[in-house]
C-alpha atoms as a PDB file:
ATOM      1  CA  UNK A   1     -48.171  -5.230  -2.408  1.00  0.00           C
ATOM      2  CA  UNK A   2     -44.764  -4.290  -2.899  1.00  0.00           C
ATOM      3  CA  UNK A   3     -42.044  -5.750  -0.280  1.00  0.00           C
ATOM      4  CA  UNK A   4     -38.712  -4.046   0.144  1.00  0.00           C
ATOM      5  CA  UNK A   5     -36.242  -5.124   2.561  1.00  0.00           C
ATOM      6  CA  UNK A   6     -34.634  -1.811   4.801  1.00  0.00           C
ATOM      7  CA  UNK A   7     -32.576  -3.615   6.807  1.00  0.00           C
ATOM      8  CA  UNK A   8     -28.912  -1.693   6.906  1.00  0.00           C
ATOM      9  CA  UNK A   9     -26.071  -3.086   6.194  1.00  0.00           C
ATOM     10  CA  UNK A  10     -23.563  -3.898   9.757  1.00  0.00           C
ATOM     11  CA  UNK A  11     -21.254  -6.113   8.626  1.00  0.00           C
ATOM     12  CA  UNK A  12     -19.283  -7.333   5.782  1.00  0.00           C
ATOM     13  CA  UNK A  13     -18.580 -11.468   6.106  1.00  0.00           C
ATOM     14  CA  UNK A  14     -15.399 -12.646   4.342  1.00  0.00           C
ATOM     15  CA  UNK A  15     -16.001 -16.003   2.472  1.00  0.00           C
ATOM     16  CA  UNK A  16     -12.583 -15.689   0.661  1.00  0.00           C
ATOM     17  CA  UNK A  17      -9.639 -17.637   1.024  1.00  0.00           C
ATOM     18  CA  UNK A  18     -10.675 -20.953   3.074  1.00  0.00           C
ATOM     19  CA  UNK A  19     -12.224 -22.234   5.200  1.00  0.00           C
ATOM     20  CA  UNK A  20      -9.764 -24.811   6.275  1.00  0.00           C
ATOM     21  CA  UNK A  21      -7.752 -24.269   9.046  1.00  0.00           C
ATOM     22  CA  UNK A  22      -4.781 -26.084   8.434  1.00  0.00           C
ATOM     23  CA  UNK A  23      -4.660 -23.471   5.059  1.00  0.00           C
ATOM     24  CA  UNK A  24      -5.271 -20.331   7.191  1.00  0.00           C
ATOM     25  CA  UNK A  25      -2.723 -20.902   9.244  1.00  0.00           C
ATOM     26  CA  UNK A  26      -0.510 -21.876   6.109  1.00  0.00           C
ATOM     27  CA  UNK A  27      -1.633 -18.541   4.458  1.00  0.00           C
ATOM     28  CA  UNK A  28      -1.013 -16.551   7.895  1.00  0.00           C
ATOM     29  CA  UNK A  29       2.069 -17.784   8.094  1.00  0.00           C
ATOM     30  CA  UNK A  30       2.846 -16.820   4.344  1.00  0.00           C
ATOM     31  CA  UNK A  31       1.497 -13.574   4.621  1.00  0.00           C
ATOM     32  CA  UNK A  32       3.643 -12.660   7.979  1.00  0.00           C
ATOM     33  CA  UNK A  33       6.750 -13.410   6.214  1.00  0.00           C
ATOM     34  CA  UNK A  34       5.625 -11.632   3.135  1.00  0.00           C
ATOM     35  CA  UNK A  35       4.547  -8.668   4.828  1.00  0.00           C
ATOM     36  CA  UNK A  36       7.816  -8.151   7.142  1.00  0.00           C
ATOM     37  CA  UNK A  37       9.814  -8.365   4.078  1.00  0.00           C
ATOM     38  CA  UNK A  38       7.381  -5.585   2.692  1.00  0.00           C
ATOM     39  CA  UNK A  39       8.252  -3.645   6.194  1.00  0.00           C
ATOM     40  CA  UNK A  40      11.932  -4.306   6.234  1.00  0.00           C
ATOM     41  CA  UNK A  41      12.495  -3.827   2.396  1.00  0.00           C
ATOM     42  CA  UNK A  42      10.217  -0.501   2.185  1.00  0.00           C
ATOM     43  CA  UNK A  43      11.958   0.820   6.052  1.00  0.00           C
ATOM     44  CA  UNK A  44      15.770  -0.210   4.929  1.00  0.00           C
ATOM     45  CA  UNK A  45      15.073   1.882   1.627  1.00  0.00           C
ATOM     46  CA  UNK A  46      13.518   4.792   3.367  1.00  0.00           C
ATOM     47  CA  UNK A  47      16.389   4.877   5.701  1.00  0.00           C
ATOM     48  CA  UNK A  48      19.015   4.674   3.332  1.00  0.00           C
ATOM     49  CA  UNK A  49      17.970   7.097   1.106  1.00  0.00           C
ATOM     50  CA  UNK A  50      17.078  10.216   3.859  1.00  0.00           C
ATOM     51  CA  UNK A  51      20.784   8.987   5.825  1.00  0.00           C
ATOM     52  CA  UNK A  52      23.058   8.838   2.630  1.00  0.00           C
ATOM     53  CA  UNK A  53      24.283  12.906   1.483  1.00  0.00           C
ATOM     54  CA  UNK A  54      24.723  11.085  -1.699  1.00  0.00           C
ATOM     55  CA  UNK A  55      21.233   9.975  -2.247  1.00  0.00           C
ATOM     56  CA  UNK A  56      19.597  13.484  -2.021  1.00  0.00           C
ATOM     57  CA  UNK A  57      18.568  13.987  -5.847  1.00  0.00           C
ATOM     58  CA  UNK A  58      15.063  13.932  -7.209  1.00  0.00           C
ATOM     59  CA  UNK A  59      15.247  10.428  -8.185  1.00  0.00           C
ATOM     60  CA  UNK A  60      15.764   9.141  -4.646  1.00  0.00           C
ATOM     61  CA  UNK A  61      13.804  11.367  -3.240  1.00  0.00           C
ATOM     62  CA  UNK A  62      10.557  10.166  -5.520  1.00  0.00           C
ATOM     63  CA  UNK A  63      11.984   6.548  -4.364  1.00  0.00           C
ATOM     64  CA  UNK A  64      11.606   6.904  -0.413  1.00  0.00           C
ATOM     65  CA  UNK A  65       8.325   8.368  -1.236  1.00  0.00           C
ATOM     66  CA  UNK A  66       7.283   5.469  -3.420  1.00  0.00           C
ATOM     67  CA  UNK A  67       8.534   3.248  -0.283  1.00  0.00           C
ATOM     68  CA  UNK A  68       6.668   4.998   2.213  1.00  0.00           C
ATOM     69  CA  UNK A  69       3.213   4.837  -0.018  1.00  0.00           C
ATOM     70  CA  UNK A  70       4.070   0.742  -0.614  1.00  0.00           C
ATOM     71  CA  UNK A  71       4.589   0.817   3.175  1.00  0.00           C
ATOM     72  CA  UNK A  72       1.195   2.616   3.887  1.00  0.00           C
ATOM     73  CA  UNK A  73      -0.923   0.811   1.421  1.00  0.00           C
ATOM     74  CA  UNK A  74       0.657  -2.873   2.624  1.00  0.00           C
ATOM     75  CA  UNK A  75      -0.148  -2.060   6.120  1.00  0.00           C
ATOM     76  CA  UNK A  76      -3.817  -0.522   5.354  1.00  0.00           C
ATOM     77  CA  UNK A  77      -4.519  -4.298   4.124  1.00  0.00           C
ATOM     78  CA  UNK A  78      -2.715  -7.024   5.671  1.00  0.00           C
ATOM     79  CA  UNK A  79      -2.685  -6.244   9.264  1.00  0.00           C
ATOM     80  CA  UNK A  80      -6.442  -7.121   8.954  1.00  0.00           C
ATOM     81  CA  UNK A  81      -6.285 -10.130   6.728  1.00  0.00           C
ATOM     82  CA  UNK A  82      -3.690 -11.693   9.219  1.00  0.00           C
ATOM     83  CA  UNK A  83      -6.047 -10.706  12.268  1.00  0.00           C
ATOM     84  CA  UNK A  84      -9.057 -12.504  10.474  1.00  0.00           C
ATOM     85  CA  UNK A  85      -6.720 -15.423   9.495  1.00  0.00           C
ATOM     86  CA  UNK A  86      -5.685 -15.955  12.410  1.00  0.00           C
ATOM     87  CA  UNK A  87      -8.759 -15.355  14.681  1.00  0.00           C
ATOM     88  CA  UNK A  88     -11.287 -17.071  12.231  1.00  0.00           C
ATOM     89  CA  UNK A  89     -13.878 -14.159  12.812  1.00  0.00           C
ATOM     90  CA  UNK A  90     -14.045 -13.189   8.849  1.00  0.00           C
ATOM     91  CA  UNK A  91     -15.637 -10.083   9.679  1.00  0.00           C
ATOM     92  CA  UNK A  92     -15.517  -6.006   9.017  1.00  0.00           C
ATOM     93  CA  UNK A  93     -17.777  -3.349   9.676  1.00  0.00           C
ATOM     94  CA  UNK A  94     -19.264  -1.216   7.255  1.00  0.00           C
ATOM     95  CA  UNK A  95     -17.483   1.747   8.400  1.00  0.00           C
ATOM     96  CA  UNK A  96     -14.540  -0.145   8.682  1.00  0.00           C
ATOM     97  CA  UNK A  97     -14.820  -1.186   4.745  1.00  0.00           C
ATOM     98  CA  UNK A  98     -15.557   2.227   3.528  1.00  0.00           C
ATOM     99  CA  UNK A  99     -13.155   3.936   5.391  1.00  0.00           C
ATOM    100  CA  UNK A 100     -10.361   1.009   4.597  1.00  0.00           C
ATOM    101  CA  UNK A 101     -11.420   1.725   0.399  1.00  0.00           C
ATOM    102  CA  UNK A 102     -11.407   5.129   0.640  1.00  0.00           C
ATOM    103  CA  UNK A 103      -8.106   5.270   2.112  1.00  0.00           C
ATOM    104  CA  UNK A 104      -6.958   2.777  -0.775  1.00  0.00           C
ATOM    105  CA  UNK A 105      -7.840   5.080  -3.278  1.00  0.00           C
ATOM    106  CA  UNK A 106      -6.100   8.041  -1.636  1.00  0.00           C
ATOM    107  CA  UNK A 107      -3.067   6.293  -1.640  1.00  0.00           C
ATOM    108  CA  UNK A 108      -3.396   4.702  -4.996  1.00  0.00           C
ATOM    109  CA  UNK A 109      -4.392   8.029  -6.524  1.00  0.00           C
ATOM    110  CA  UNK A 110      -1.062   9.693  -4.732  1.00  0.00           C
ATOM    111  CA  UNK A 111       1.084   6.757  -6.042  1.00  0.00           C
ATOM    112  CA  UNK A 112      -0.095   6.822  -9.361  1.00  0.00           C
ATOM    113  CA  UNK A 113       1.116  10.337  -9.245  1.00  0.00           C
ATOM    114  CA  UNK A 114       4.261  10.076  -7.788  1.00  0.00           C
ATOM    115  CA  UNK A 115       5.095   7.194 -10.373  1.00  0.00           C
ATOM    116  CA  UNK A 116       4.052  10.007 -13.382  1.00  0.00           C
ATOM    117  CA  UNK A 117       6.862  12.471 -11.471  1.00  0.00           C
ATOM    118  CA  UNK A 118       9.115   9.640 -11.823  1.00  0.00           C
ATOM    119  CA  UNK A 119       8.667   9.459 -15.263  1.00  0.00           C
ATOM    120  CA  UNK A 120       9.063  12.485 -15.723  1.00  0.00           C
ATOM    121  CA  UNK A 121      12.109  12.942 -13.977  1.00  0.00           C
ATOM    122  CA  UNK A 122      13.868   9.875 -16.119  1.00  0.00           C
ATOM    123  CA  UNK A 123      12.332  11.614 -19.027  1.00  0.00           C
ATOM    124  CA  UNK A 124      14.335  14.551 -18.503  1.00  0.00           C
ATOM    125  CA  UNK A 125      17.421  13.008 -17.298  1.00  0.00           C
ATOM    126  CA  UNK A 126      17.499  10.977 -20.515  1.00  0.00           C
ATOM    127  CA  UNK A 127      15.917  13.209 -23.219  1.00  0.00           C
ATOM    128  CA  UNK A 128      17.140  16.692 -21.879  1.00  0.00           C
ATOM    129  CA  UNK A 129      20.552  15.801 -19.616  1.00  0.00           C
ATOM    130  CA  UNK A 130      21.656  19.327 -19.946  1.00  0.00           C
ATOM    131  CA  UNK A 131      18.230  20.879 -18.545  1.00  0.00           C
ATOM    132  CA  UNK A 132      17.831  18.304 -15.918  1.00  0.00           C
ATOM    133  CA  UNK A 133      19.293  20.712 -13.039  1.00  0.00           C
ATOM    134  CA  UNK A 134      17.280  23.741 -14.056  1.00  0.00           C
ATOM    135  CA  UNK A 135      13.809  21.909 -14.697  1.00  0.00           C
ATOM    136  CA  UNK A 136      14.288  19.065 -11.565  1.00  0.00           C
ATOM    137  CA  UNK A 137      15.316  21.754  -9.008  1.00  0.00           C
ATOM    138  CA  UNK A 138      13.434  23.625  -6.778  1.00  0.00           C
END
């Protein structure tokens, strides 16, 4: 007789970084500081690029974009590692993991793009300085 387990799938059980909690907290407290320099870094440039007249050219534009996708994909992951770290329930749903890759691929997928415009754009700055305005402008 052939047996074949159908039991669904709830839950997704991190067995990951440790199991220690003297290291948890070590690695929570790590990862806070790490990702509020992410915040702060990612915000300050974001700020300083849409508040500065002098910053409004393709290249900075591209840049506060690339901030604000570094800003989206950092908080898509960590928040949750640092709630799990902290709370010691290693757990996610299902859901909760499909929906969390998905979203990681949109915004890798839009990143990887917006790095090939940047590319582009140093491409033409450097290769064709006298066409720059006419092909970089709207």
């Amino acid at each position: 007789m052939n047996k074949t387990n159908y039991s669904p799938v709830s839950e997704f059980i991190f067995l990951g970084l440790s199991t220690c909690r003297p290291v948890q907290h070590f690695l929570l407290a790590f990862s806070t500081v790490f990702y509020l320099t992410i915040v702060l870094g990612n915000t300050l440039v974001m700020i300083t690029v849409t508040l500065d007249t002098h910053l409004h050219s393709p290249m900075y534009f591209l840049l506060g974009n690339l901030s604000f996708i570094d800003l989206c994909l950092s908080t898509l992951t960590v928040p949750k590692m640092m709630s799990d770290l902290y709370s010691g329930h290693n757990t996610i749903s299902f859901q909760g993991c499909v929906m969390q890759i998905f979203v990681l691929h949109i915004l890798g997928g839009s990143e990887t793009v917006l790095l090939v415009a940047m590319a582009l754009d140093r491409y033409v700055a450097i290769c064709k300085p006298l066409h720059y305005l006419t092909i970089m402008s709207p």
